[in-house]
Each structure stands twice: as C-alpha cells, then as structure tokens.
Protein backbone atom coordinates (compact mmCIF):
# COMPACT_ATOMS: atom_id res chain seq x y z
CA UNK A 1 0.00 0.00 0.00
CA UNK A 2 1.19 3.74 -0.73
CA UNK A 3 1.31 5.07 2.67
CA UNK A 4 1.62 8.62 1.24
CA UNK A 5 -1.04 8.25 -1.32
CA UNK A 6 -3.41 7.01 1.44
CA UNK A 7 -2.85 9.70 4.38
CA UNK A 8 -3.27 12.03 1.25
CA UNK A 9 -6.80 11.24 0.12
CA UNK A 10 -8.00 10.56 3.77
CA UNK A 11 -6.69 13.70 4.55
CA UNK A 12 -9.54 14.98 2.82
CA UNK A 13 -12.77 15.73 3.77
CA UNK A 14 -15.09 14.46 0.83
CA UNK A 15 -13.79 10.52 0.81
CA UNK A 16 -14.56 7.86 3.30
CA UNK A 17 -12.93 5.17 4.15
CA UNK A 18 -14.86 2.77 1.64
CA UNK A 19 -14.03 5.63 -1.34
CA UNK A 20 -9.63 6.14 -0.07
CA UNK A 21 -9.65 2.01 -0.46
CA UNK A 22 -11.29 2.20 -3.91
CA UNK A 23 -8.83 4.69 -5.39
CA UNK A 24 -6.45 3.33 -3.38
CA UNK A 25 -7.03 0.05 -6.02
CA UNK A 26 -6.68 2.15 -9.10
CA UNK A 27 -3.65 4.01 -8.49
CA UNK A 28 -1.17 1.23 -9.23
CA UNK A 29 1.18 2.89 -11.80
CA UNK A 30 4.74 3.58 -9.97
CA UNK A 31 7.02 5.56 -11.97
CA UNK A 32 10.51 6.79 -11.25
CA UNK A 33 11.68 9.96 -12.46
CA UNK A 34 15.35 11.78 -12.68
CA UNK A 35 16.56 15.03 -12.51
CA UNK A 36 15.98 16.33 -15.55
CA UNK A 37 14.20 13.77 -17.39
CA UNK A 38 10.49 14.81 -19.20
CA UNK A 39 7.12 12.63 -17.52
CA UNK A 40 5.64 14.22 -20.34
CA UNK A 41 7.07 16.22 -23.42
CA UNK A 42 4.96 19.09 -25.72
CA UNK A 43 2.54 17.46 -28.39
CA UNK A 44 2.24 14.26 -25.86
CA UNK A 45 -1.05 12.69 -25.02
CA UNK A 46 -1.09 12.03 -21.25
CA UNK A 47 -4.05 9.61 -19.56
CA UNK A 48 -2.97 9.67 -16.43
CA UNK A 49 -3.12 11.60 -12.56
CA UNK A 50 0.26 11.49 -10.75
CA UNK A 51 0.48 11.92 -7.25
CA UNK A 52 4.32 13.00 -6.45
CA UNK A 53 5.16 10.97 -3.54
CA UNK A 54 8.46 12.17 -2.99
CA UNK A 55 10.84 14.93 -5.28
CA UNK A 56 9.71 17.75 -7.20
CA UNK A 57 8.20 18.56 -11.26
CA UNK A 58 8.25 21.12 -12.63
CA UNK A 59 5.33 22.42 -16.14
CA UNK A 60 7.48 24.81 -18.10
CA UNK A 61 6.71 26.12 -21.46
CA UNK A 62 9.30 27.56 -24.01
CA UNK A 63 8.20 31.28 -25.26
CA UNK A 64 8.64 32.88 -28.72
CA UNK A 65 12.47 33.04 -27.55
CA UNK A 66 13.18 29.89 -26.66
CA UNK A 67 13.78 30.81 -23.62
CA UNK A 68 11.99 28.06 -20.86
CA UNK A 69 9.30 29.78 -18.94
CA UNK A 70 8.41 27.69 -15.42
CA UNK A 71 4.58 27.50 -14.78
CA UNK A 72 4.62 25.67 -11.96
CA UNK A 73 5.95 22.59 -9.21
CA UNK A 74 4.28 20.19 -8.03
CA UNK A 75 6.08 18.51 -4.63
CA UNK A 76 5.37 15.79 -2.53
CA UNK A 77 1.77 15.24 -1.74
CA UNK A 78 0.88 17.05 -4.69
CA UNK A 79 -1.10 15.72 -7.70
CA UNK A 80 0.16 16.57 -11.28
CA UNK A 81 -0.91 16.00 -14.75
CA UNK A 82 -1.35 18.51 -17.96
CA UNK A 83 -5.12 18.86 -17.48
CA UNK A 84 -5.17 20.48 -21.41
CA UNK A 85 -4.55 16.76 -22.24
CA UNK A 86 -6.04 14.46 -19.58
CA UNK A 87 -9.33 16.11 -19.74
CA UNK A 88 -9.68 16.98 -23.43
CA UNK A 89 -7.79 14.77 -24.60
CA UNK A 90 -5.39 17.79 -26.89
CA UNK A 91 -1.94 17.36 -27.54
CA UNK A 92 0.35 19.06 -24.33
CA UNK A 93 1.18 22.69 -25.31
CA UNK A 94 3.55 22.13 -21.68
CA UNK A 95 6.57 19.61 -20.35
CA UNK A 96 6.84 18.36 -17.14
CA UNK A 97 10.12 17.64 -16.20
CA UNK A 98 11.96 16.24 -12.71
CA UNK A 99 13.66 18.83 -10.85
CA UNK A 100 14.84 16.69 -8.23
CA UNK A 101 14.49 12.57 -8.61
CA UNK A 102 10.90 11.92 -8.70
CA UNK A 103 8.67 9.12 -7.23
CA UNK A 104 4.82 9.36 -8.59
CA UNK A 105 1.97 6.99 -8.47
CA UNK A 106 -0.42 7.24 -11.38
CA UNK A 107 -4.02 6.75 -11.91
CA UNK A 108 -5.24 6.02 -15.37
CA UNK A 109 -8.41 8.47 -16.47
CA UNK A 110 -10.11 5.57 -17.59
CA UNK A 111 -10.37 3.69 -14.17
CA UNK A 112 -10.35 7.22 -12.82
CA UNK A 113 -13.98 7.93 -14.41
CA UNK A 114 -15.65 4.82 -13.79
CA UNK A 115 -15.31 5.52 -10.12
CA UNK A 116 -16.13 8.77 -10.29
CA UNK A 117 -19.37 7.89 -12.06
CA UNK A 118 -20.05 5.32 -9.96
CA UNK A 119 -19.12 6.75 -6.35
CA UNK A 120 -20.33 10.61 -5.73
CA UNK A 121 -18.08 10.83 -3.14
CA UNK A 122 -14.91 10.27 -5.52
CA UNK A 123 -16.64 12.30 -7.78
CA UNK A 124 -16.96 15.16 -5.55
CA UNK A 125 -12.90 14.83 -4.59
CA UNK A 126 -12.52 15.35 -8.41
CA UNK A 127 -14.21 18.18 -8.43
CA UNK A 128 -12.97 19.74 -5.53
CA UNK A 129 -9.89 18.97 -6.72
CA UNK A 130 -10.48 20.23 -10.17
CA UNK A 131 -11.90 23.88 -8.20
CA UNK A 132 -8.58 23.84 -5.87
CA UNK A 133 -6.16 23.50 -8.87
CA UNK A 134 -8.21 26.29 -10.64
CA UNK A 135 -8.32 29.01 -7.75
CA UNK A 136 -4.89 28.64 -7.39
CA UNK A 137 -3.95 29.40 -11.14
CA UNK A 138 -6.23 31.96 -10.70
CA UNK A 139 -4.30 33.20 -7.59
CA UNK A 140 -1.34 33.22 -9.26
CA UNK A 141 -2.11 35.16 -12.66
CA UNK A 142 -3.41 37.86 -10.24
CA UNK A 143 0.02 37.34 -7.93
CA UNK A 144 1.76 37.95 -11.60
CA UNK A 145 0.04 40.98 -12.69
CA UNK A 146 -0.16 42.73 -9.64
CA UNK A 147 2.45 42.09 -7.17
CA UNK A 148 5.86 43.87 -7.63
CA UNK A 149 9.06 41.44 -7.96
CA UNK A 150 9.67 41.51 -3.92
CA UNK A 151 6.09 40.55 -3.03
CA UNK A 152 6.06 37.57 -5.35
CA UNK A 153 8.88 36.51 -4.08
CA UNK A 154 7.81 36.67 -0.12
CA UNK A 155 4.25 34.71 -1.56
CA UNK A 156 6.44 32.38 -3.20
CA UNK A 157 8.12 31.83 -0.01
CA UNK A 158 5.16 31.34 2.44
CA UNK A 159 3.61 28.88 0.23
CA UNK A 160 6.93 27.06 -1.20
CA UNK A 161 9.53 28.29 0.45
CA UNK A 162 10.70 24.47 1.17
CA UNK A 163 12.16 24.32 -2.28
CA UNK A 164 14.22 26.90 -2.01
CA UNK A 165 17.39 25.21 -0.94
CA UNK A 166 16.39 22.03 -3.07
CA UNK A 167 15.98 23.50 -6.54
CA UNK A 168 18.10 25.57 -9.20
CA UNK A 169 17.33 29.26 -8.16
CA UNK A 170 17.05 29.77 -11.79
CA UNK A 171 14.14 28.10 -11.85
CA UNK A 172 12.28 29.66 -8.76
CA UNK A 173 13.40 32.87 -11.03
CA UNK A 174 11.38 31.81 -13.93
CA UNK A 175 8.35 31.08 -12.13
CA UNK A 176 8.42 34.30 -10.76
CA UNK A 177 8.69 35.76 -13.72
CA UNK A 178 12.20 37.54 -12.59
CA UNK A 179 16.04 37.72 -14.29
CA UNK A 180 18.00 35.46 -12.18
CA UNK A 181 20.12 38.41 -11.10
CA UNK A 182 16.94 39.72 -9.66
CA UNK A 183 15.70 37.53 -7.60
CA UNK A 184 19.50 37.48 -6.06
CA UNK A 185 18.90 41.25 -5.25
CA UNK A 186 15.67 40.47 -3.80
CA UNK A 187 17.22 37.74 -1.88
CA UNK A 188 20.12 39.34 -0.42
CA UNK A 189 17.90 42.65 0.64
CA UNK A 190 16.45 40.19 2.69
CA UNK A 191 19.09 38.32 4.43
C-alpha cells in the first residue's frame, strides 16, 4: 500500500474510508523519475493523474524566444498532470520535467472515471480537486500581474519556500517571472 497516497486522500474531507480504499485500487502505476528527465514532453497525449510521492516537477513552457518559462511545481503530496490533455484529450502545449528525482503513483483516467461515475463521493474529490487547482492558477495570474518582484517573491516563499534550498534558483526565477540576477537582489535585501 502507498502510505503517502493514502494519508493524502484521507486527509480529505469528501472521501470515506470505503471511497480512499477504492482509489487506493486504481492508483497502481509507480514511476521513477530523474533530474531532468520529461514525464511528459509538448505534443504528448497524457491519460494519467500522478500523485508526487516524494521529489519535485516542474510544467514549463518555451516562449517565442526559446527561452523556458516555469509554470509551476508540483512537490510531494501534490497531484500533477497537464489537465489540457487528460481532460480533453489535446496534444500538451507544456513539459513536465523532474527537478529533483521523482517518485509518482499514477491513476489512469479511464479507471479514474468509472469511479467517479459510480461513487459521488470520488466524484466530488474530483471536483474539488479540479476547483482547488483552478483558484490557485487563478491566484497566481493575479500574484503575476499585480504584485511587484519583492512581493512575489515573499508569496512564493510562504507557500513554497521548502524548495528553495532544493531546486536551481534559476528556476524559482522563472516562475516568478524575474532575471535570475533579480531575484538574487531580492534575496540578499532580505538576508
């Protein structure tokens, strides 16, 4: 049994017992994952829900530059996919790549669904789910457009601020949508 996997979903409030030991069943793909090394590349199909049980991914896209832009990390006890493609079913327009060695359990969409249709309480996790991973891209478009350089950083720190001594800097950098050199500034004002 995933030990990490289980105190996750009973850790919420919507599943049961009965519902953690049915999704328990379906989430049976391990994967391993190095540094560096793509879970899923652009144009892929993906059919599958990873839950990172231990290391770090990162969703980056590459802009008109070339230049690789970081969307996002997802970190243990964290579920990851590209929703563009496991929901419609679209090519990826992102990557998700390991930023530290990665261990993920996966659930396949298909076995996924017939729960969901056939248990209302996994269906409501989904959908909770689904509305938590929204208001937080939400969040942080407004974080983006609103909050100067310094503030992003100090949000970036309450909420993450475990990675920072785990990950390349340059990478933090890019996800907050900073020059390296900047985020150093920011960073040594503070210390």
């Amino acid at each position: 049994m995933n030990l990490a996997l289980n105190q996750f979903l009973k850790h919420s409030n919507k599943l049961g017992d009965n519902s953690v030991d049915q999704l328990l069943e379906v989430w049976k793909k391990h994967k391993i994952i190095k540094v560096k090394e793509l879970l899923l590349d652009f144009n892929q199909l993906e059919s599958n829900l990873y839950f990172v049980k231990e290391g770090c991914v990162r969703l980056f896209v590459i802009d008109k530059n070339g230049e690789q832009i970081t969307m996002g990390f997802a970190y243990e006890n964290s579920l990851i996919t590209c929703f563009q493609t496991f929901i419609e079913g679209k090519p990826s327009s992102i990557s998700i790549e390991a930023v530290l060695d990665t261990e993920l359990v996966a659930v396949n969409k298909t076995d996924l669904m017939q729960l969901i249709h056939r248990n209302s309480e996994i269906a409501l996790w989904y959908q909770s789910m689904l509305e938590i991973t929204l208001t937080g891209h939400i969040q942080r478009q407004v974080e983006l457009l609103t909050l100067k350089p310094q503030e992003r950083y100090a949000v970036f720190m309450s909420r993450s601020g475990h990675l920072l001594n785990r990950i390349p800097l340059k990478l933090i950098a890019s996800y907050l949508m900073m020059k390296p050199e900047t985020l150093s500034r920011i960073r040594a004002k503070i210390s």
